[in-house]
Structure formats: C-alpha cells, structure tokens
N, C-alpha and C. Protein backbone atom coordinates (compact mmCIF):
# COMPACT_ATOMS: atom_id res chain seq x y z
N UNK A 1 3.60 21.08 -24.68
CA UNK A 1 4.99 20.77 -24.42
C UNK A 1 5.12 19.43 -23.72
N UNK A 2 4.36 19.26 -23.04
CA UNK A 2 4.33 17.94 -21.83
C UNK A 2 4.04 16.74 -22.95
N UNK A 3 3.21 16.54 -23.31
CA UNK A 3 2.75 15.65 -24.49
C UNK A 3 3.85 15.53 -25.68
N UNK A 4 4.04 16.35 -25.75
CA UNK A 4 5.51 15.95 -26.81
C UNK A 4 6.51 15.27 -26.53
N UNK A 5 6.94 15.94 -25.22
CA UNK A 5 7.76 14.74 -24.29
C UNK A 5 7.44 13.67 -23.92
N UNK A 6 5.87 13.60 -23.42
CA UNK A 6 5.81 12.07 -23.33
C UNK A 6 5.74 11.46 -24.95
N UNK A 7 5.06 11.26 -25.66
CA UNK A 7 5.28 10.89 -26.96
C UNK A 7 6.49 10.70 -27.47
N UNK A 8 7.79 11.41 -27.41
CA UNK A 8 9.05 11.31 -27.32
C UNK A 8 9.64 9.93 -26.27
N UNK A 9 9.10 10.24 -25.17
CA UNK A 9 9.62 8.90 -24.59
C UNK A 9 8.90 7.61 -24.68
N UNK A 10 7.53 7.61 -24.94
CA UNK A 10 7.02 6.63 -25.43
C UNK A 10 7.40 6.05 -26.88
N UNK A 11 7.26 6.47 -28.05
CA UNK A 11 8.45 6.50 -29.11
C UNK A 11 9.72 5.71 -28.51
N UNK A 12 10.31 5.94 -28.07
CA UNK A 12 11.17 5.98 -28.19
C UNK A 12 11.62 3.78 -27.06
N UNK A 13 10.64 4.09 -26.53
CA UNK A 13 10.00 2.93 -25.34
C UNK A 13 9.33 1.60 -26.54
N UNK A 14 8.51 2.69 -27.68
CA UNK A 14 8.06 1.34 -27.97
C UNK A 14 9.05 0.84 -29.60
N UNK A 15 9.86 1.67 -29.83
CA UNK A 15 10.83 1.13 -30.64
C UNK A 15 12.07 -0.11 -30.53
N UNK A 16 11.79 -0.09 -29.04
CA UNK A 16 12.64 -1.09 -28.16
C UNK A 16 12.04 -2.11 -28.74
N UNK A 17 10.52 -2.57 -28.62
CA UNK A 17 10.20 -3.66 -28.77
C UNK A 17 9.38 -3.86 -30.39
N UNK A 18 9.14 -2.85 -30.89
CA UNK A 18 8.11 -2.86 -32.19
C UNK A 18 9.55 -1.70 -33.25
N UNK A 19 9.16 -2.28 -34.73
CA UNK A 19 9.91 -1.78 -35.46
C UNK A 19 8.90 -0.59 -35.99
N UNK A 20 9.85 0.77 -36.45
CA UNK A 20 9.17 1.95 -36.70
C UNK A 20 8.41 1.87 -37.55
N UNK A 21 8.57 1.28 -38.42
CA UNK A 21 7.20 1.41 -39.86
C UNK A 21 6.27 0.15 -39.56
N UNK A 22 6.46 -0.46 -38.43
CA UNK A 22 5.28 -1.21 -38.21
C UNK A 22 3.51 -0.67 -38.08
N UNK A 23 2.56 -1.69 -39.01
CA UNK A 23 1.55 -0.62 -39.42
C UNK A 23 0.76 -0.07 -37.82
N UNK A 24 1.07 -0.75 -36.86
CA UNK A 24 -0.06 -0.43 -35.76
C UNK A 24 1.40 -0.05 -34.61
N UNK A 25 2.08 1.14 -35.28
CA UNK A 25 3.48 1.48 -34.34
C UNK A 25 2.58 2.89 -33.86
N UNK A 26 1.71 3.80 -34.21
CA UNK A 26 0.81 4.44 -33.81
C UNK A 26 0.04 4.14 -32.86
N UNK A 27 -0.48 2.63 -32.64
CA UNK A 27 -1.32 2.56 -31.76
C UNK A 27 -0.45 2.12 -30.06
N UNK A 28 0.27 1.60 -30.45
CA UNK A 28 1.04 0.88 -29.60
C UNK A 28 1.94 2.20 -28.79
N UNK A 29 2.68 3.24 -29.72
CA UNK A 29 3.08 4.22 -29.24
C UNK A 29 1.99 5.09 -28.41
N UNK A 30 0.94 5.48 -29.04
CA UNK A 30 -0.42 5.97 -27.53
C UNK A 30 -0.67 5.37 -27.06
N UNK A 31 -0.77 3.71 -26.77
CA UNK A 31 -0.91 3.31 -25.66
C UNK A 31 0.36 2.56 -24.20
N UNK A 32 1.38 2.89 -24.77
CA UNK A 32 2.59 3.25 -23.92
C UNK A 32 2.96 4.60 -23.38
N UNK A 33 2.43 5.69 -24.19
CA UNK A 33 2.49 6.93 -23.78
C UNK A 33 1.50 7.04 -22.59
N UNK A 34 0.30 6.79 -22.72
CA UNK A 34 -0.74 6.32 -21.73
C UNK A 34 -0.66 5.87 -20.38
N UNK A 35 0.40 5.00 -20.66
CA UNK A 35 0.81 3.76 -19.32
C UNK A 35 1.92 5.00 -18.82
N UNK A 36 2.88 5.62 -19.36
CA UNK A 36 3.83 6.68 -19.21
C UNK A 36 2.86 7.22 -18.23
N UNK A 37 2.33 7.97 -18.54
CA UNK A 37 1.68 9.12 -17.85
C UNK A 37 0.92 8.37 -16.75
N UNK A 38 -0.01 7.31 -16.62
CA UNK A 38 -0.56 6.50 -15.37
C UNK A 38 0.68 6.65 -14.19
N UNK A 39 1.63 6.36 -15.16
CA UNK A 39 2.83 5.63 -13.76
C UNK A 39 3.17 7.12 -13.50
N UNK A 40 3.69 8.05 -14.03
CA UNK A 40 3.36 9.28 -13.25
C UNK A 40 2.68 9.67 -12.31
N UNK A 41 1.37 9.69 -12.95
CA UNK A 41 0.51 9.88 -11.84
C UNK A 41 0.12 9.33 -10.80
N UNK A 42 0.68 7.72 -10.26
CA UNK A 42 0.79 6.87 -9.53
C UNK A 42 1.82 6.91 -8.48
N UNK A 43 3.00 7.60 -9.31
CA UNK A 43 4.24 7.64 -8.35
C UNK A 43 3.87 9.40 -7.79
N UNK A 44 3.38 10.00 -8.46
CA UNK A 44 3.33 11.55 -7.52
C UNK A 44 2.21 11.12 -6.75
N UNK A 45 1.34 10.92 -6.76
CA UNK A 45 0.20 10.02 -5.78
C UNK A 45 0.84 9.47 -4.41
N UNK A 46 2.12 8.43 -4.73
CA UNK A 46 2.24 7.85 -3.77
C UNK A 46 3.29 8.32 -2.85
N UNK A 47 4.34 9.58 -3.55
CA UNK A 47 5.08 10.48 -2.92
C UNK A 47 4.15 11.47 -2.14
N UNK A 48 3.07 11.93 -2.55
CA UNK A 48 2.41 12.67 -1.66
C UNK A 48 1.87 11.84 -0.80
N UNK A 49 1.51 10.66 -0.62
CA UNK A 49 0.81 10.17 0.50
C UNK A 49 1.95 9.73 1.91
N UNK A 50 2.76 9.69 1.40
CA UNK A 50 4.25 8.88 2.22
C UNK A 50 4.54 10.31 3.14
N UNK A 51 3.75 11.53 2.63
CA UNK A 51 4.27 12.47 3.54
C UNK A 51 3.00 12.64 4.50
C-alpha cells in the first residue's frame, strides 16, 4: 500500500518535469520515488531528534 502511494506521488512529481511516454519516464519515476522516501526518512529522523 505504502509503495503505491509513493509511486503515485512520484509519478505524478516527475510528470512535472519529464513527459509520460518518455522512454526512461520509468527510471526517473524510481528514482524520485527514492528521493520521496529519503526525505521521509530524514524529516521523521529529525522530528524525533528535536524531541
């Protein structure tokens, strides 16, 4: 379920800048989904440390 959503918002992130039938819109979409999820895990990281 989690992965769908991110993929959904990554999709959706890299259509902003790359057109959908572009041939490497696959690669570019997992590696924005990727960066998605880093910055997640960066910002709950840094909310738990602030406490």
């Amino acid at each position: 379920m989690w992965a769908r959503l991110v993929l959904v918002a990554a999709g959706a992130v890299t259509a902003l800048f790359l057109s959908r039938d572009a041939d490497n819109f696959g690669v570019v979409e997992g590696m924005v989904g990727i960066a998605l999820v880093a910055a997640v895990v960066v910002a709950l990281a840094l909310l738990r440390r602030r406490r």
